[in-house]
PDB file of N, CA and C in Angstrom:
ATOM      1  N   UNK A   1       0.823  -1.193   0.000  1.00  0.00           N
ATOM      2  CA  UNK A   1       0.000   0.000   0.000  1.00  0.00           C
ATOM      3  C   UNK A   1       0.869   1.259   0.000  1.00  0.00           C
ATOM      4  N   UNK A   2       1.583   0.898   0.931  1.00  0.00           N
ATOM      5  CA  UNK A   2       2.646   2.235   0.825  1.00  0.00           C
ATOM      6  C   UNK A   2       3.261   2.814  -0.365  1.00  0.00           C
ATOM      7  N   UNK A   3       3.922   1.454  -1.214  1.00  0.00           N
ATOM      8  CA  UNK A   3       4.332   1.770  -2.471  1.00  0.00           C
ATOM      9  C   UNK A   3       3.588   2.123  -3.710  1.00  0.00           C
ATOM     10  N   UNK A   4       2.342   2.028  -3.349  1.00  0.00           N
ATOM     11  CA  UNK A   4       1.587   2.022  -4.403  1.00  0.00           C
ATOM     12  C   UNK A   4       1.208   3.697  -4.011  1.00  0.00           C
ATOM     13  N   UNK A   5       0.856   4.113  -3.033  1.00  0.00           N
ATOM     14  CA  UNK A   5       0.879   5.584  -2.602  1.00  0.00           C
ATOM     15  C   UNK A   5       1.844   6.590  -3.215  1.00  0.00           C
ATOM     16  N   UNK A   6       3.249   6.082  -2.749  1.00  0.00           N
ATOM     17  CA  UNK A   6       4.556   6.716  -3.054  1.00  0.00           C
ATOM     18  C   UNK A   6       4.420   6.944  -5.243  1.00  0.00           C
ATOM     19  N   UNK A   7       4.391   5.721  -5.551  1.00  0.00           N
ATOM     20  CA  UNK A   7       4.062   5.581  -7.031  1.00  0.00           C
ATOM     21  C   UNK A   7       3.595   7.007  -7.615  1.00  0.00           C
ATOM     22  N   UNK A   8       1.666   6.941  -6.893  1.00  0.00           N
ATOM     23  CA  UNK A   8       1.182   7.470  -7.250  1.00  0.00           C
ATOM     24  C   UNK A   8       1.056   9.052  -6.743  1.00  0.00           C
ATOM     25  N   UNK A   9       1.768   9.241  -5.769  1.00  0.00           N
ATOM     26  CA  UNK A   9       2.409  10.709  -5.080  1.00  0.00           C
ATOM     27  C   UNK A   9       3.222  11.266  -6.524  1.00  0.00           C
ATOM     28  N   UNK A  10       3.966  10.551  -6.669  1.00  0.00           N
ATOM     29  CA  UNK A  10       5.313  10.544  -7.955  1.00  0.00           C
ATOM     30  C   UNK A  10       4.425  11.108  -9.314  1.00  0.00           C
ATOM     31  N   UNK A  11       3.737  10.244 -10.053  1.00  0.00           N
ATOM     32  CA  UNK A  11       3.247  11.155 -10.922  1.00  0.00           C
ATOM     33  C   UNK A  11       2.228  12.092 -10.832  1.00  0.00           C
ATOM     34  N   UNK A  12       1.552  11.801  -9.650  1.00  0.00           N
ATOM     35  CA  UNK A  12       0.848  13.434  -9.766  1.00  0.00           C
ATOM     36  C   UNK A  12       1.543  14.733  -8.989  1.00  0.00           C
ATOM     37  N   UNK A  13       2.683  14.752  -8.754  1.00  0.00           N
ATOM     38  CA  UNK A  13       4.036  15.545  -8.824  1.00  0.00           C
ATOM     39  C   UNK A  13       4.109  15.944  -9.935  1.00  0.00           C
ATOM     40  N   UNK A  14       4.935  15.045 -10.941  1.00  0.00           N
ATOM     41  CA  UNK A  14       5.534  15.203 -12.042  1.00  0.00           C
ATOM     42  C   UNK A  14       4.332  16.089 -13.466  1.00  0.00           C
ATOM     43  N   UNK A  15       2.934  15.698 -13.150  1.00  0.00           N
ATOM     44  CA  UNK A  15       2.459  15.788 -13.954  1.00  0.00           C
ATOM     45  C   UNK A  15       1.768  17.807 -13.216  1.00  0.00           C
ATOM     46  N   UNK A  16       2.154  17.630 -12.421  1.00  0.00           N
ATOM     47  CA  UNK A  16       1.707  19.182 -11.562  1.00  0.00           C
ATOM     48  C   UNK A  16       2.959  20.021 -12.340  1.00  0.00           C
ATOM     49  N   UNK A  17       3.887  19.594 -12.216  1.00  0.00           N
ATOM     50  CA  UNK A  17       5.436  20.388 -12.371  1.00  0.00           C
ATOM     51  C   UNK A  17       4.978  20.483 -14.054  1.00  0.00           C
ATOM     52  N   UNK A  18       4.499  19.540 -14.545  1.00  0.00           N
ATOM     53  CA  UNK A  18       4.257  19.652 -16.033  1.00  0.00           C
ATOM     54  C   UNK A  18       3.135  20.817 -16.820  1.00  0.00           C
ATOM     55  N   UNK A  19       2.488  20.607 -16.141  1.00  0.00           N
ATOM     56  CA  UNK A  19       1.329  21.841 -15.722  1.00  0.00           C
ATOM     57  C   UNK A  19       1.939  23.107 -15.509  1.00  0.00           C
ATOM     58  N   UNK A  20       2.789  23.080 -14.156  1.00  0.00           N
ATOM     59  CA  UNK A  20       3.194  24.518 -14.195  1.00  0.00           C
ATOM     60  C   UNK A  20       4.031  25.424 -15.001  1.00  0.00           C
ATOM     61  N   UNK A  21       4.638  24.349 -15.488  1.00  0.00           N
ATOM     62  CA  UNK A  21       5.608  25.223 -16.575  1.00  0.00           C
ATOM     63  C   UNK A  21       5.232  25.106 -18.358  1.00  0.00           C
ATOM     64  N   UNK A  22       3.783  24.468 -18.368  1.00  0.00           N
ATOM     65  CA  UNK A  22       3.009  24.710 -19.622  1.00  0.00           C
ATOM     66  C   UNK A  22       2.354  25.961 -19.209  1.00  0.00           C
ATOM     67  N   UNK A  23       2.154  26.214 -18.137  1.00  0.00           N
ATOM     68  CA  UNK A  23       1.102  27.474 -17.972  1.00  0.00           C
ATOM     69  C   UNK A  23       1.962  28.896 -17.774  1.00  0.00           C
ATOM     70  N   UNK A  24       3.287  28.864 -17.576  1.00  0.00           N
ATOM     71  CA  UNK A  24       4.494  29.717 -17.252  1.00  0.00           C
ATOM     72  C   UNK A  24       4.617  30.412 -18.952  1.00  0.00           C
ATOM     73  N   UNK A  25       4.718  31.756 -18.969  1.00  0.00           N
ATOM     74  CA  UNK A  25       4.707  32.868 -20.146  1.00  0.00           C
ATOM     75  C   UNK A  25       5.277  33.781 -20.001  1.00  0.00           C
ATOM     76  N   UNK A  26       6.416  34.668 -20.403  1.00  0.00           N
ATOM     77  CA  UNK A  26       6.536  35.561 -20.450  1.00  0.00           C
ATOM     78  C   UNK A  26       6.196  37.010 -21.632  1.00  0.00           C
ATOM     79  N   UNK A  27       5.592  37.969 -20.929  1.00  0.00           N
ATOM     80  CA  UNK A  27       4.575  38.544 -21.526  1.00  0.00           C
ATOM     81  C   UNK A  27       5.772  39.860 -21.549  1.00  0.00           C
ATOM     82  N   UNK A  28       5.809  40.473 -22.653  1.00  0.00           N
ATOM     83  CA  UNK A  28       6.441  41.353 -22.950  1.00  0.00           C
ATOM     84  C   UNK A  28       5.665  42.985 -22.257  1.00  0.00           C
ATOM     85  N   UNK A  29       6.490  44.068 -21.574  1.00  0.00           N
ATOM     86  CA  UNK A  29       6.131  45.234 -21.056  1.00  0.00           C
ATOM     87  C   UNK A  29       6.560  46.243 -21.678  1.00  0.00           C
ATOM     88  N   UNK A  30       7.056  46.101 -23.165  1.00  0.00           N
ATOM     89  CA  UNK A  30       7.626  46.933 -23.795  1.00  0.00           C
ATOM     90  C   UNK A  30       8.100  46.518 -25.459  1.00  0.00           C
ATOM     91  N   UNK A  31       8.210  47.141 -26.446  1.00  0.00           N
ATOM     92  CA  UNK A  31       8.853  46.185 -27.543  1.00  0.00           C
ATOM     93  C   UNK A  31      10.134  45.707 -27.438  1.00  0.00           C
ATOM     94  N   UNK A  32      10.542  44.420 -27.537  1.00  0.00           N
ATOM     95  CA  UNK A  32      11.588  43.566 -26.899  1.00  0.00           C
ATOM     96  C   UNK A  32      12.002  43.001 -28.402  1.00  0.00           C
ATOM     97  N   UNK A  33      13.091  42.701 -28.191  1.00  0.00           N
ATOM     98  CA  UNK A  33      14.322  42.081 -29.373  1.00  0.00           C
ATOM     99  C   UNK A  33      13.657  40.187 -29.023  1.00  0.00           C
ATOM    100  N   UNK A  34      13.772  39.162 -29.572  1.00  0.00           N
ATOM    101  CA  UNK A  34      13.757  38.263 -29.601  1.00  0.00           C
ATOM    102  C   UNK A  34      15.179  37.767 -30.276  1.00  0.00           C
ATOM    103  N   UNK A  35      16.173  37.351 -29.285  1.00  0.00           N
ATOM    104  CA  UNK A  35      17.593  37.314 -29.678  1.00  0.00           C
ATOM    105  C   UNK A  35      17.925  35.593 -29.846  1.00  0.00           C
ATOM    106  N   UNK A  36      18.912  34.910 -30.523  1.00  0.00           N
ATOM    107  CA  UNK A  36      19.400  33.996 -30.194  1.00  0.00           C
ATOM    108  C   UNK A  36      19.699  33.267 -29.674  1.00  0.00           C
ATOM    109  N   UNK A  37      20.590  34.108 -28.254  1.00  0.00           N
ATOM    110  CA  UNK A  37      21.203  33.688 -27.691  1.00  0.00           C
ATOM    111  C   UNK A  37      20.760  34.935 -26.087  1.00  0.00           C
ATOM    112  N   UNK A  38      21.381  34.919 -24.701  1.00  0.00           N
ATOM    113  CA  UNK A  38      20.796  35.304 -23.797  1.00  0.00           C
ATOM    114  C   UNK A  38      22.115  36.382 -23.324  1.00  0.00           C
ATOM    115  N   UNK A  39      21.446  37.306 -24.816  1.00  0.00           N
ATOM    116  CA  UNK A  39      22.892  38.760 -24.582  1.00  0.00           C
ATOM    117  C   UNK A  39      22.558  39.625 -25.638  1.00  0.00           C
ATOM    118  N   UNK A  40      23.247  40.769 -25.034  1.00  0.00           N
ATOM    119  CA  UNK A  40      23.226  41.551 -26.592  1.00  0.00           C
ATOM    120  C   UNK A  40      24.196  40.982 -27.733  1.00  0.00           C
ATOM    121  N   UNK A  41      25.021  40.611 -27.222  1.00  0.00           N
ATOM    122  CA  UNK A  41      25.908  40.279 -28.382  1.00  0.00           C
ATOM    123  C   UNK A  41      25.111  39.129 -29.531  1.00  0.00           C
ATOM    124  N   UNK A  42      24.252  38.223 -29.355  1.00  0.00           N
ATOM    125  CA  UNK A  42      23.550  37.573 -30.268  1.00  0.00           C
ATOM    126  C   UNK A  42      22.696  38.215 -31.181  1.00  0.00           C
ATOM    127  N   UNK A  43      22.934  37.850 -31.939  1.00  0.00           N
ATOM    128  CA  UNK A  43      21.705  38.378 -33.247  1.00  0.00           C
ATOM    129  C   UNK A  43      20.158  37.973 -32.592  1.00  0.00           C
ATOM    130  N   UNK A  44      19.886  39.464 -33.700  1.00  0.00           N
ATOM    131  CA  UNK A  44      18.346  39.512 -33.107  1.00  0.00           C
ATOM    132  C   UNK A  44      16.841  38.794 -34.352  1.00  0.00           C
ATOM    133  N   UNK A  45      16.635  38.003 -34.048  1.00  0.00           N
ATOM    134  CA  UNK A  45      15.578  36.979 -34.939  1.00  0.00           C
ATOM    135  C   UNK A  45      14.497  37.852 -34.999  1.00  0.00           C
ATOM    136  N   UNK A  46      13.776  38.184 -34.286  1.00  0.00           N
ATOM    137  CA  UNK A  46      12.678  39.206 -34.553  1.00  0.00           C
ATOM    138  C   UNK A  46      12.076  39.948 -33.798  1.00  0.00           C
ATOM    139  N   UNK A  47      11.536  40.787 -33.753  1.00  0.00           N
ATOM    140  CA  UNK A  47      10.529  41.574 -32.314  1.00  0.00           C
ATOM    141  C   UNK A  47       9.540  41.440 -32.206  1.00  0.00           C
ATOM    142  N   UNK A  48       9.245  41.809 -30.327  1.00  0.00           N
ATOM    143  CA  UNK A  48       7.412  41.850 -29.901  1.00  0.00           C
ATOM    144  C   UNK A  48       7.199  42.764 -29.318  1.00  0.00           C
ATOM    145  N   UNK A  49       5.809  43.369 -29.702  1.00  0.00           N
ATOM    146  CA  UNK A  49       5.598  44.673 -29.335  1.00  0.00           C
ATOM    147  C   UNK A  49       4.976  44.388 -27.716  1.00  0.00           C
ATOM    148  N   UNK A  50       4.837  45.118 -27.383  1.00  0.00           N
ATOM    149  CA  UNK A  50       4.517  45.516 -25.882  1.00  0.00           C
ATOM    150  C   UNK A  50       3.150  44.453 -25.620  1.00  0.00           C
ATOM    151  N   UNK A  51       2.758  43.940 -24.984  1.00  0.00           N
ATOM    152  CA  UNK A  51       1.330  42.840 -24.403  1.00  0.00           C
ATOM    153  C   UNK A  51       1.645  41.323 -25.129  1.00  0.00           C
ATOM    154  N   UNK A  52       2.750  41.256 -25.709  1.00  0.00           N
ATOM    155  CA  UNK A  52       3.074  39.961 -26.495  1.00  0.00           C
ATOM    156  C   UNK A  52       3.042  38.705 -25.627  1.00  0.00           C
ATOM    157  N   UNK A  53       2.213  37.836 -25.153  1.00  0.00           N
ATOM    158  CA  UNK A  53       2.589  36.558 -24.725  1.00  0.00           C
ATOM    159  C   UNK A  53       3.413  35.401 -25.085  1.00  0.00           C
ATOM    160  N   UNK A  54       4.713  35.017 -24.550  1.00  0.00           N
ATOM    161  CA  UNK A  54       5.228  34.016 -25.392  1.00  0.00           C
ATOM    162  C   UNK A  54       5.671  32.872 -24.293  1.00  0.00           C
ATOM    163  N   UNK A  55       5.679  31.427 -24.839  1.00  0.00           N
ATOM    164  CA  UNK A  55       6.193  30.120 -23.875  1.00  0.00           C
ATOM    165  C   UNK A  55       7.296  30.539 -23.302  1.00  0.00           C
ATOM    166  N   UNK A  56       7.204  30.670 -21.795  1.00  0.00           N
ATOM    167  CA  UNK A  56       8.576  30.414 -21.013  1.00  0.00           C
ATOM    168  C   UNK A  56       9.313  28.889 -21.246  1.00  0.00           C
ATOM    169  N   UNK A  57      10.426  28.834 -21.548  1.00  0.00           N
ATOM    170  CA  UNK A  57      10.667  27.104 -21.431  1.00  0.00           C
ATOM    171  C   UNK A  57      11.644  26.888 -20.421  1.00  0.00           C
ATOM    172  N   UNK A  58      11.442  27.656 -19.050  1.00  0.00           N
ATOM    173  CA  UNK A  58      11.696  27.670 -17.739  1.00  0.00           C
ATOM    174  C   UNK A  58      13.841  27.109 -17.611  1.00  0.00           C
ATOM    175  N   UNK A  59      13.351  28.375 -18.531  1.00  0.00           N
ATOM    176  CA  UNK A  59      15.406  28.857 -18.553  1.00  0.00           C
ATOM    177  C   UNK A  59      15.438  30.035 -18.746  1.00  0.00           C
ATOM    178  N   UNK A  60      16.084  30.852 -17.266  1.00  0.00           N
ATOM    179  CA  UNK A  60      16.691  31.839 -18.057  1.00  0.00           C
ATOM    180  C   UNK A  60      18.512  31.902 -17.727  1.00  0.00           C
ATOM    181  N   UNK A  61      18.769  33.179 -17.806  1.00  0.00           N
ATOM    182  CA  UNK A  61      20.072  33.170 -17.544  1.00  0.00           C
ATOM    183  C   UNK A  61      20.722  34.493 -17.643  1.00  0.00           C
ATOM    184  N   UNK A  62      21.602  34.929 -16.604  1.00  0.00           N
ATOM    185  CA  UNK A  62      22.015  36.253 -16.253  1.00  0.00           C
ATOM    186  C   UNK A  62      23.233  37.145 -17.279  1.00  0.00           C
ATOM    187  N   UNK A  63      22.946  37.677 -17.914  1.00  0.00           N
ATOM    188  CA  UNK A  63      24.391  38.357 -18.603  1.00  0.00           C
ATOM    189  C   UNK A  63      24.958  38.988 -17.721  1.00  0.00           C
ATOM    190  N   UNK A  64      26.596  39.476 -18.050  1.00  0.00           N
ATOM    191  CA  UNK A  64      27.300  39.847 -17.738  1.00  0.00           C
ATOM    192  C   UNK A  64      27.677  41.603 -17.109  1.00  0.00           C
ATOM    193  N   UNK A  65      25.933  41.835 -17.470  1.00  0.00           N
ATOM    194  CA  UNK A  65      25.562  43.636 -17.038  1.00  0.00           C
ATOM    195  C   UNK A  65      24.407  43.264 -15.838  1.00  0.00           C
ATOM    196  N   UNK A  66      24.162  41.783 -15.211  1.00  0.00           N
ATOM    197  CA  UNK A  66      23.185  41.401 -14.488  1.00  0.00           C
ATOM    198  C   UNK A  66      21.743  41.700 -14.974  1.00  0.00           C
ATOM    199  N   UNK A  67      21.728  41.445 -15.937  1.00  0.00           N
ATOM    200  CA  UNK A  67      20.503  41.463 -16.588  1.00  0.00           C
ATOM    201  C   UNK A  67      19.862  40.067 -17.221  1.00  0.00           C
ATOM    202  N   UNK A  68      18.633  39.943 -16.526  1.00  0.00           N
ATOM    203  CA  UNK A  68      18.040  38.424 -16.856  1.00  0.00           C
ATOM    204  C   UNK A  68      17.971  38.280 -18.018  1.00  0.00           C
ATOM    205  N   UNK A  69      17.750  37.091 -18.478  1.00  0.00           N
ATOM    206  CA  UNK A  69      17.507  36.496 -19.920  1.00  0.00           C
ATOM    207  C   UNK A  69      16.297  35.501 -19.926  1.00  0.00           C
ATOM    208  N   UNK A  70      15.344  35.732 -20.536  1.00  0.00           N
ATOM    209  CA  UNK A  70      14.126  34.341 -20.708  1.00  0.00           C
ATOM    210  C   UNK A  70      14.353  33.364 -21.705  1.00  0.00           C
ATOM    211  N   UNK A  71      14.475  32.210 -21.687  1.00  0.00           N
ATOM    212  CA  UNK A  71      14.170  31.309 -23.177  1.00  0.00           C
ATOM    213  C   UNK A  71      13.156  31.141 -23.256  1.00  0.00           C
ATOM    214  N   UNK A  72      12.544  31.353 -24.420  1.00  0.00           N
ATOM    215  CA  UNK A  72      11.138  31.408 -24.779  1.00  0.00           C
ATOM    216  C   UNK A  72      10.755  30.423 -26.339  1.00  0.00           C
ATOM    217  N   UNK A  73       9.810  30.021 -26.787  1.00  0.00           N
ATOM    218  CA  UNK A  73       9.479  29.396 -28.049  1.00  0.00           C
ATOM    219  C   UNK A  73       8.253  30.610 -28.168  1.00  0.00           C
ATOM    220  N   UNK A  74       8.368  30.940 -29.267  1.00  0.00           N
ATOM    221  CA  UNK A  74       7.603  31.671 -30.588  1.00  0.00           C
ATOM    222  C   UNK A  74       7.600  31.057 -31.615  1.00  0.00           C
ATOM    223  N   UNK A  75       6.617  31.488 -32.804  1.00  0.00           N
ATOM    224  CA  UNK A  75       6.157  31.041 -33.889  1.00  0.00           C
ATOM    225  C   UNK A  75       7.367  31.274 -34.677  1.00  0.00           C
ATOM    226  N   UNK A  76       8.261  32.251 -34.425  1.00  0.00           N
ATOM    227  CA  UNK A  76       9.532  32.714 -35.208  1.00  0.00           C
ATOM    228  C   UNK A  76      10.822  31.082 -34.898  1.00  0.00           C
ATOM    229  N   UNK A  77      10.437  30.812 -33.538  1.00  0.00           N
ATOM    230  CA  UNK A  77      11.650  29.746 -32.880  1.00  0.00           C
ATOM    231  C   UNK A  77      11.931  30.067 -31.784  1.00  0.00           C
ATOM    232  N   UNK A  78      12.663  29.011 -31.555  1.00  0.00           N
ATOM    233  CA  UNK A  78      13.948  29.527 -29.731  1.00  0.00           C
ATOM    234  C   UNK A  78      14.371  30.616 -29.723  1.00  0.00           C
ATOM    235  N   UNK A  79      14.359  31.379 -28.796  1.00  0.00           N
ATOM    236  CA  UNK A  79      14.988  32.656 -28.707  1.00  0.00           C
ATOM    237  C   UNK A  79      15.032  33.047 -27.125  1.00  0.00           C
ATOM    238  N   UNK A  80      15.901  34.642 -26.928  1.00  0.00           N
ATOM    239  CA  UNK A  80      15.915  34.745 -25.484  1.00  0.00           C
ATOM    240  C   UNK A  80      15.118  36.480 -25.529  1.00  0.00           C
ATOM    241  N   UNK A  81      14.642  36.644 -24.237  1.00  0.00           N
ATOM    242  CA  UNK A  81      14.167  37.783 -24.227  1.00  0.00           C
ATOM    243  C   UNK A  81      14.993  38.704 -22.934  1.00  0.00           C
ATOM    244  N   UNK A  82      14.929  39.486 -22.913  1.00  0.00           N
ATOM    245  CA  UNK A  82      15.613  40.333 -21.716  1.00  0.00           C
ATOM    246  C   UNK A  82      13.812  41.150 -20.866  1.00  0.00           C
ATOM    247  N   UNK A  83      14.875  40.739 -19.607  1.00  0.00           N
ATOM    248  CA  UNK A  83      13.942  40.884 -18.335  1.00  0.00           C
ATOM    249  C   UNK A  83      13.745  42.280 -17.935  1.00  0.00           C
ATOM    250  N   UNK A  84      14.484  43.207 -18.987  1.00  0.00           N
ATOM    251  CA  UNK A  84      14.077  44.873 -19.010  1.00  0.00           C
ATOM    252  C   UNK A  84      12.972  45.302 -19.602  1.00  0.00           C
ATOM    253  N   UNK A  85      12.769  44.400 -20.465  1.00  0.00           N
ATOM    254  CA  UNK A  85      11.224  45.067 -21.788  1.00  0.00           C
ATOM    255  C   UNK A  85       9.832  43.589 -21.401  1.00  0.00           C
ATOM    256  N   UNK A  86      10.538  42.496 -20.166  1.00  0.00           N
ATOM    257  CA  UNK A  86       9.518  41.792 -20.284  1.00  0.00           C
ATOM    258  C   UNK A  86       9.499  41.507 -18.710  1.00  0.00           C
ATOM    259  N   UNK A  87       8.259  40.138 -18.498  1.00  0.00           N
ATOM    260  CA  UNK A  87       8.180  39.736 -17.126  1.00  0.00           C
ATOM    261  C   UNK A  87       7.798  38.449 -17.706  1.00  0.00           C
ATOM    262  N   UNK A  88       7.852  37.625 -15.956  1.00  0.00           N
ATOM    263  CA  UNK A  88       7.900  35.969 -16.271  1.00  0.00           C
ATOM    264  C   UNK A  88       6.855  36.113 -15.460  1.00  0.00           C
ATOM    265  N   UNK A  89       5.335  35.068 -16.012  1.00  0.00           N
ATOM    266  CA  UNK A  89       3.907  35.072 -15.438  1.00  0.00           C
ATOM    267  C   UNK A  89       3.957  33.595 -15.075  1.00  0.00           C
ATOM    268  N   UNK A  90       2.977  33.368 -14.216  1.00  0.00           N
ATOM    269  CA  UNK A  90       2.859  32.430 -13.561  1.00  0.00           C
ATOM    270  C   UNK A  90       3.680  31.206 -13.315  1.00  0.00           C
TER     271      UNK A  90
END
């Protein structure tokens, strides 16, 4: 009984954590670069204007001026957004 508890503790964990980061977006507060890579120095793939919702894919990462970076999927592709022109929702 126990193990069968533990089991089933386990995927409705896994499938919560799965949930939360399908429902995780970062929504742009400004028109934002959609870059490559998680810097200025990467080329910029395309832009979103200010109220833009796009998939968080629950990475970001800090440049070297301490400025966050989001990885995000758009209709354009992978790309990173900066945490100056956007915010990370739920």
């Amino acid at each position: 009984m126990k193990n069968r508890f533990l089991k089933l503790s386990t995927v409705i964990l896994a499938l919560a954590l799965l949930c939360g980061f399908a429902l995780a977006e970062v929504r742009t507060t400004a028109s934002v670069n959609l870059r490559s890579g998680p810097g200025l120095s990467y080329s910029i793939v395309t832009s979103y204007p200010e109220g833009k919702s796009l998939e968080y894919l629950g990475e970001s990462s800090t440049d070297d001026r301490g400025v966050v970076w989001y990885k995000v999927s758009t209709s354009a592709g992978v790309g990173w957004v900066s945490s100056r022109y956007s915010e990370l929702k739920g």
